[in-house]
N, C-alpha and C. Protein backbone atom coordinates (compact mmCIF):
# COMPACT_ATOMS: atom_id res chain seq x y z
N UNK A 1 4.78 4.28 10.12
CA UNK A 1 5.00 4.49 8.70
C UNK A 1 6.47 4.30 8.42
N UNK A 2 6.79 3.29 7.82
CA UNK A 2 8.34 3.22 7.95
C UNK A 2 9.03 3.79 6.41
N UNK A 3 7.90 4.03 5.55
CA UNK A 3 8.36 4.56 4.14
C UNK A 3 8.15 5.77 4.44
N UNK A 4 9.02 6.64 4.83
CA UNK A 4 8.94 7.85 4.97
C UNK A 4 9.32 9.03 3.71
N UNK A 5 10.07 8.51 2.94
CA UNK A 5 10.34 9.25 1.89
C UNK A 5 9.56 8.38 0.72
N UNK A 6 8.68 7.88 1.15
CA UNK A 6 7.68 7.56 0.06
C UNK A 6 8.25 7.32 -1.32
N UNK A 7 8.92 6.07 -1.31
CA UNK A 7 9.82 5.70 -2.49
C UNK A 7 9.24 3.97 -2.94
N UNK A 8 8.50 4.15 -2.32
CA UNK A 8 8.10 2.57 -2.19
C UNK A 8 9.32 1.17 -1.78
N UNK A 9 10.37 1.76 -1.48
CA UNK A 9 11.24 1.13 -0.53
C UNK A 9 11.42 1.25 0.75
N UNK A 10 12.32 0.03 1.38
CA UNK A 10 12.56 1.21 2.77
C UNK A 10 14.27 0.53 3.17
N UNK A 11 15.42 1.07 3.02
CA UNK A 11 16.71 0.48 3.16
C UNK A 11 16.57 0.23 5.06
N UNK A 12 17.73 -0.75 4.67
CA UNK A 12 17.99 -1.24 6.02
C UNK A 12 18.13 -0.13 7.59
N UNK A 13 18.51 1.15 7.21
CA UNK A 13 19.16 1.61 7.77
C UNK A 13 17.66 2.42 8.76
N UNK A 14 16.75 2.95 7.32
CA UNK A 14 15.70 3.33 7.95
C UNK A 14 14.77 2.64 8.49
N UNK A 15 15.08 1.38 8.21
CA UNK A 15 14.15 0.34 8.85
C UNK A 15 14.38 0.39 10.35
N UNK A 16 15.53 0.12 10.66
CA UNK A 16 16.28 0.42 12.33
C UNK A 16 15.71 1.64 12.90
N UNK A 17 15.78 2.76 12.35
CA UNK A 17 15.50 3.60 12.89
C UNK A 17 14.04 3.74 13.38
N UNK A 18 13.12 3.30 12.39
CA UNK A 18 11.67 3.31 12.06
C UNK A 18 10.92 2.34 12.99
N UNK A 19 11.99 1.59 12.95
CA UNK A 19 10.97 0.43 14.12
C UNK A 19 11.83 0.99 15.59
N UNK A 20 12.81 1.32 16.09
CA UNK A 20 13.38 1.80 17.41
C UNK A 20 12.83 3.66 17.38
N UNK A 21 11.90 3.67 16.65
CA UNK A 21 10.88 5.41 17.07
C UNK A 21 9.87 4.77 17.19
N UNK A 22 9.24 3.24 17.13
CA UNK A 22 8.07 3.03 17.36
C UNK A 22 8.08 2.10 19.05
N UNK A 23 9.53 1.79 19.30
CA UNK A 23 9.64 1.19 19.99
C UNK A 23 10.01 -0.56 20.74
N UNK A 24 10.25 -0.69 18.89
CA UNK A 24 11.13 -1.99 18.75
C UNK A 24 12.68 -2.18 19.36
N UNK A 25 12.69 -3.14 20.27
CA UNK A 25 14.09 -2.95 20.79
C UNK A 25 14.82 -4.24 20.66
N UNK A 26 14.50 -5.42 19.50
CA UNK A 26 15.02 -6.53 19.38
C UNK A 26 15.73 -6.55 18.60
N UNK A 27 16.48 -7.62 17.82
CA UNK A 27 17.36 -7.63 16.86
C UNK A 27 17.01 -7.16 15.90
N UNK A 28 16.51 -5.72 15.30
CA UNK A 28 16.36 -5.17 13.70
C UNK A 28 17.03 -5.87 12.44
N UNK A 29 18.18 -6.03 12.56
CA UNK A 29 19.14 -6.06 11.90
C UNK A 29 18.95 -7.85 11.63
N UNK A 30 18.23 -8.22 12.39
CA UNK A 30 17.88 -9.63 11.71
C UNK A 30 16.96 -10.15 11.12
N UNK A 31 15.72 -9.14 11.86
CA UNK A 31 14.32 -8.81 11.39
C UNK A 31 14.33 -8.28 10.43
N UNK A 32 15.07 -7.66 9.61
CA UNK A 32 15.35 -6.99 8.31
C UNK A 32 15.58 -8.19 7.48
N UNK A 33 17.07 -8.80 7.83
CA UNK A 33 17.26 -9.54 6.78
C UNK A 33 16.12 -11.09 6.92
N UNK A 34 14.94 -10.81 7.53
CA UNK A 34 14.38 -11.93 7.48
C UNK A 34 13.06 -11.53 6.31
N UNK A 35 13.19 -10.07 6.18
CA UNK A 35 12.21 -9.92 5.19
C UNK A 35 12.46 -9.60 3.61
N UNK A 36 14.20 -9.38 3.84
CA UNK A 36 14.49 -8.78 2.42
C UNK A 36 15.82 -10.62 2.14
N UNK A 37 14.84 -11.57 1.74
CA UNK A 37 15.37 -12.56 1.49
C UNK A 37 16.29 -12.41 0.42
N UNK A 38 16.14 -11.39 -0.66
CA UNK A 38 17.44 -11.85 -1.44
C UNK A 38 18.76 -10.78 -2.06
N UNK A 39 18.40 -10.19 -0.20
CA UNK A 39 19.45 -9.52 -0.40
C UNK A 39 20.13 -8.18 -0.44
N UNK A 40 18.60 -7.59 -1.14
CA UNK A 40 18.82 -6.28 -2.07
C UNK A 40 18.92 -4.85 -0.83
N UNK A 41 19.09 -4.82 -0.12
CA UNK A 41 19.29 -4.55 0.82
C UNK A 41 18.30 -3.12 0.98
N UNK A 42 17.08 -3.65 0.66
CA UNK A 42 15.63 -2.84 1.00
C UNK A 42 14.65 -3.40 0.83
N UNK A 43 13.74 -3.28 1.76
CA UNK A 43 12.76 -4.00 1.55
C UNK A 43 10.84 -2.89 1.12
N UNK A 44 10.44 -3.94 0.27
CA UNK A 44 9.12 -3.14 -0.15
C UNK A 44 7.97 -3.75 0.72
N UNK A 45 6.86 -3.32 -0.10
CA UNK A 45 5.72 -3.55 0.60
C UNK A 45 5.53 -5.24 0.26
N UNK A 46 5.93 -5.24 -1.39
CA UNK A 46 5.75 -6.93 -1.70
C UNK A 46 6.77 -8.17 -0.56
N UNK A 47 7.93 -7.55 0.13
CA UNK A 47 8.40 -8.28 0.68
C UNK A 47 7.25 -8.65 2.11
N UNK A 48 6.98 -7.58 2.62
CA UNK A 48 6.29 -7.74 3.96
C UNK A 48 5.04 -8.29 3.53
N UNK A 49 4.43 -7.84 2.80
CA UNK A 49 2.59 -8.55 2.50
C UNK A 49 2.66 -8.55 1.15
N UNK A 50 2.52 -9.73 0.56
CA UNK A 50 2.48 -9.71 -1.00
C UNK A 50 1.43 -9.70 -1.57
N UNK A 51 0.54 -9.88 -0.41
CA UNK A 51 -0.46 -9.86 -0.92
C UNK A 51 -1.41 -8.75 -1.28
N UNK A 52 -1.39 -8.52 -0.47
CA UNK A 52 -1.48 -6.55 -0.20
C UNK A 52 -0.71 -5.41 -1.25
N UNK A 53 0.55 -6.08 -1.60
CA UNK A 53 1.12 -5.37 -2.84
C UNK A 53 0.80 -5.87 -3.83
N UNK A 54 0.20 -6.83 -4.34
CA UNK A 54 -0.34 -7.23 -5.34
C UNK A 54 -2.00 -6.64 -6.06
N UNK A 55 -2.38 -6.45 -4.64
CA UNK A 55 -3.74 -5.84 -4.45
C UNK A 55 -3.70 -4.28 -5.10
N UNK A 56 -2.70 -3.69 -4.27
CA UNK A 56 -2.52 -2.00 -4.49
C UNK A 56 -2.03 -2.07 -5.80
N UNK A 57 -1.19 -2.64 -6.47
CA UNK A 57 -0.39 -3.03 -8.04
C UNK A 57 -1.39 -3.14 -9.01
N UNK A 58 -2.58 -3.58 -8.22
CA UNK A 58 -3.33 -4.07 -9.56
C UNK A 58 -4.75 -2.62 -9.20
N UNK A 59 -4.74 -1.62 -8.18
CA UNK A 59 -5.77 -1.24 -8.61
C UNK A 59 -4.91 0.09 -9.14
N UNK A 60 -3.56 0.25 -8.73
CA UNK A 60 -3.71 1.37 -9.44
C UNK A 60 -2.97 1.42 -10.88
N UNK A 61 -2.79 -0.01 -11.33
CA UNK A 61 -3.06 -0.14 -12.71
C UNK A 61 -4.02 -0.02 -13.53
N UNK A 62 -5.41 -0.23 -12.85
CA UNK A 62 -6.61 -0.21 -12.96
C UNK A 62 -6.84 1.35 -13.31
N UNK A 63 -6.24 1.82 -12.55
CA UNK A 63 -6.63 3.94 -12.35
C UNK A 63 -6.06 4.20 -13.22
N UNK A 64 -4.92 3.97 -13.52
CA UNK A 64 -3.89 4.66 -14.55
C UNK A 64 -4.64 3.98 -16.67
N UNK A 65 -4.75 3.26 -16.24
CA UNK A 65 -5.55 2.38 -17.33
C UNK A 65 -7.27 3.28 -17.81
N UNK A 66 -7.60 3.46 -16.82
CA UNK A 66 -9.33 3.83 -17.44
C UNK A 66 -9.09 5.17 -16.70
N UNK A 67 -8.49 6.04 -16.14
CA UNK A 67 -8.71 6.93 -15.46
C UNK A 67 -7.71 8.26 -15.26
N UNK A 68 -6.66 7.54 -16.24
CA UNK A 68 -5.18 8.37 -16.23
C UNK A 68 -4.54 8.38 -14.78
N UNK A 69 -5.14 8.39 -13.38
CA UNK A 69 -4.29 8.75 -12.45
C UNK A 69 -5.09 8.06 -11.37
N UNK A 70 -4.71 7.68 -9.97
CA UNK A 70 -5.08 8.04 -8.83
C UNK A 70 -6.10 8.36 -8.70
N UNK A 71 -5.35 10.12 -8.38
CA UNK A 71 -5.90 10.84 -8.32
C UNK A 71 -7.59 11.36 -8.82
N UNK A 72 -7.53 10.71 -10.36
CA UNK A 72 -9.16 10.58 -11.12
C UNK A 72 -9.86 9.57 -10.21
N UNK A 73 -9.06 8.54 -9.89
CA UNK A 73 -9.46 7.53 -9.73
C UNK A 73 -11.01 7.82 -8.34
N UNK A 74 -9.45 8.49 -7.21
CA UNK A 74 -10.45 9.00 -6.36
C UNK A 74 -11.34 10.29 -6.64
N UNK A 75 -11.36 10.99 -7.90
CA UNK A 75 -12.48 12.01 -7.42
C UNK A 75 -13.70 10.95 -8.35
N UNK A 76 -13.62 10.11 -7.96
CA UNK A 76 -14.89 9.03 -8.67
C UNK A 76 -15.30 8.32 -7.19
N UNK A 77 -14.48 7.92 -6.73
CA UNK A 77 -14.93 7.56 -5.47
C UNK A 77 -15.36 8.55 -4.99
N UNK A 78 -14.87 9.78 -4.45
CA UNK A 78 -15.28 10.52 -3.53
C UNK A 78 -15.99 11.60 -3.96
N UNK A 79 -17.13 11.26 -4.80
CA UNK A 79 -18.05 12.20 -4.77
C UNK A 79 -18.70 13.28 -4.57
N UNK A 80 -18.38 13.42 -3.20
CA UNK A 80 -18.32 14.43 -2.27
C UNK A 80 -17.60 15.10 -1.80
N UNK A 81 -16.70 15.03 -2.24
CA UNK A 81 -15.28 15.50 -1.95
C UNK A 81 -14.95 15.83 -0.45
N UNK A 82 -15.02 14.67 0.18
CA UNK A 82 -15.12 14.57 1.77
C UNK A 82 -13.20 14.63 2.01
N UNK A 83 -12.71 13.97 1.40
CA UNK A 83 -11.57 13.47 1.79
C UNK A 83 -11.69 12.09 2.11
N UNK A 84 -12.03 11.23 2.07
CA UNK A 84 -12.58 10.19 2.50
C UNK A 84 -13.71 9.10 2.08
N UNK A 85 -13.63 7.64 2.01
CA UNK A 85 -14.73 7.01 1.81
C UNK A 85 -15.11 6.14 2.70
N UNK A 86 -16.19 5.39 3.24
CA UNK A 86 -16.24 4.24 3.92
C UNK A 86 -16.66 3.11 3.12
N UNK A 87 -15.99 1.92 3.52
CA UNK A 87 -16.12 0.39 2.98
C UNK A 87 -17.01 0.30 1.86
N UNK A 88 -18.50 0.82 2.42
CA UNK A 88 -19.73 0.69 1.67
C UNK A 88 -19.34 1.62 0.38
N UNK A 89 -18.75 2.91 0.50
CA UNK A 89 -18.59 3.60 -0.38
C UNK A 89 -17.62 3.10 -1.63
N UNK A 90 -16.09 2.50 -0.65
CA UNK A 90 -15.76 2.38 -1.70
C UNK A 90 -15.90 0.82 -2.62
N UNK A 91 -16.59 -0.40 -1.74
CA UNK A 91 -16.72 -0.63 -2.59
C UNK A 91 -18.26 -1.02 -3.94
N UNK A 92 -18.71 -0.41 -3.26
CA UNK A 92 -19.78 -0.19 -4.35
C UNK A 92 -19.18 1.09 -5.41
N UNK A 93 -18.55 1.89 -5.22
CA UNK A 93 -18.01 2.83 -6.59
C UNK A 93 -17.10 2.20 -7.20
N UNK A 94 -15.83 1.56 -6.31
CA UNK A 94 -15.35 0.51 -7.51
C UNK A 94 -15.87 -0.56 -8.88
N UNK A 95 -16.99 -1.40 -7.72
CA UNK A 95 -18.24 -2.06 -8.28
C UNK A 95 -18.91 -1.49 -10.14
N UNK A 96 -19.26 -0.35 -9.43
CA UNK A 96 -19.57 0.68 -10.35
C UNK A 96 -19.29 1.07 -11.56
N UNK A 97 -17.44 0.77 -11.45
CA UNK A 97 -16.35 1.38 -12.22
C UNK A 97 -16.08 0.41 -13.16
N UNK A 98 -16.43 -1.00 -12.53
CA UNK A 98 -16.06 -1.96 -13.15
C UNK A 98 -14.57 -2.53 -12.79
N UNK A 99 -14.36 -2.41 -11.84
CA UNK A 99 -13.06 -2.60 -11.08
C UNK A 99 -13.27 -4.12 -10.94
N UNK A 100 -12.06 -5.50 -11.82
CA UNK A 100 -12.29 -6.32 -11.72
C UNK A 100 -11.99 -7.10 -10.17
N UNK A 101 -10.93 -6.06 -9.30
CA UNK A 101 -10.79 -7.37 -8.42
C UNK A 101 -11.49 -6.98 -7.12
N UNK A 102 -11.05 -7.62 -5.74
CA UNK A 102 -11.81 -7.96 -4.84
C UNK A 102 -12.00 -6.23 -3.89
N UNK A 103 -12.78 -5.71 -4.23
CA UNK A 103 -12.75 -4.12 -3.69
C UNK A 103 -12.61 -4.27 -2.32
N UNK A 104 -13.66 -5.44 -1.59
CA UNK A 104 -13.87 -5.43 -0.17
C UNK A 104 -12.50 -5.74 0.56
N UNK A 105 -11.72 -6.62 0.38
CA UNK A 105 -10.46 -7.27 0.63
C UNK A 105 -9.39 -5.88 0.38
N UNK A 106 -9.54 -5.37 -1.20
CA UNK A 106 -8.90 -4.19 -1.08
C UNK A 106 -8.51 -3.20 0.20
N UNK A 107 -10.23 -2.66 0.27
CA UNK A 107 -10.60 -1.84 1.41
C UNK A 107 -9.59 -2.78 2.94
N UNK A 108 -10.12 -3.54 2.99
CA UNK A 108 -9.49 -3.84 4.41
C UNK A 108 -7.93 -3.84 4.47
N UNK A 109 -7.37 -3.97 3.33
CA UNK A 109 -5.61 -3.65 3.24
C UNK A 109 -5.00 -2.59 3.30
N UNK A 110 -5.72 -1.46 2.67
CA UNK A 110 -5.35 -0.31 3.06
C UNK A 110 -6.37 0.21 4.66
């Protein structure tokens, strides 16, 4: 987890650290600037997988839009209030919701 203060960034500095506690021992400091191309000297989730941040961007615009929060979002999924859904679950309740984009693809990104 290299966003540890859950800011949806992650600066250079904790990046070093984050990958040498997981056990990275190569050049960080180049591997950084190979993901934060222009510069800004932090990198997000859109730098590493854009695609994947595009995915999460758009569902929880989706939540905040028909659902006020998240949080609503999931006590619609989770029914049961398990803590938890599987694939099938969530995406047939998205389905459900009327959630326009790809739920299954979703599911496998997170």
């Amino acid at each position: 987890h290299l966003d540890v203060g859950e800011k949806g960034r992650v600066p250079r500095g904790e990046f070093v650290s984050r990958a040498r506690a997981i056990g990275a021992n190569s050049n960080l400091g180049r591997l950084f600037q190979e993901f934060d191309k222009d510069g800004k000297g932090f990198i997000t989730l859109g730098d590493l997988a854009p695609d994947v941040d595009k995915a999460v961007n758009e569902l929880h615009s989706f939540a905040q839009e028909h659902f006020g929060s998240m949080a609503e979002l999931w006590k619609k999924l989770d029914a049961g209030m398990r803590g938890y859904v599987n694939e099938e679950e969530f995406v047939f309740g998205l389905k459900g919701l009327a959630y326009p984009g790809d739920a299954a693809t979703l599911f496998r990104y997170l």
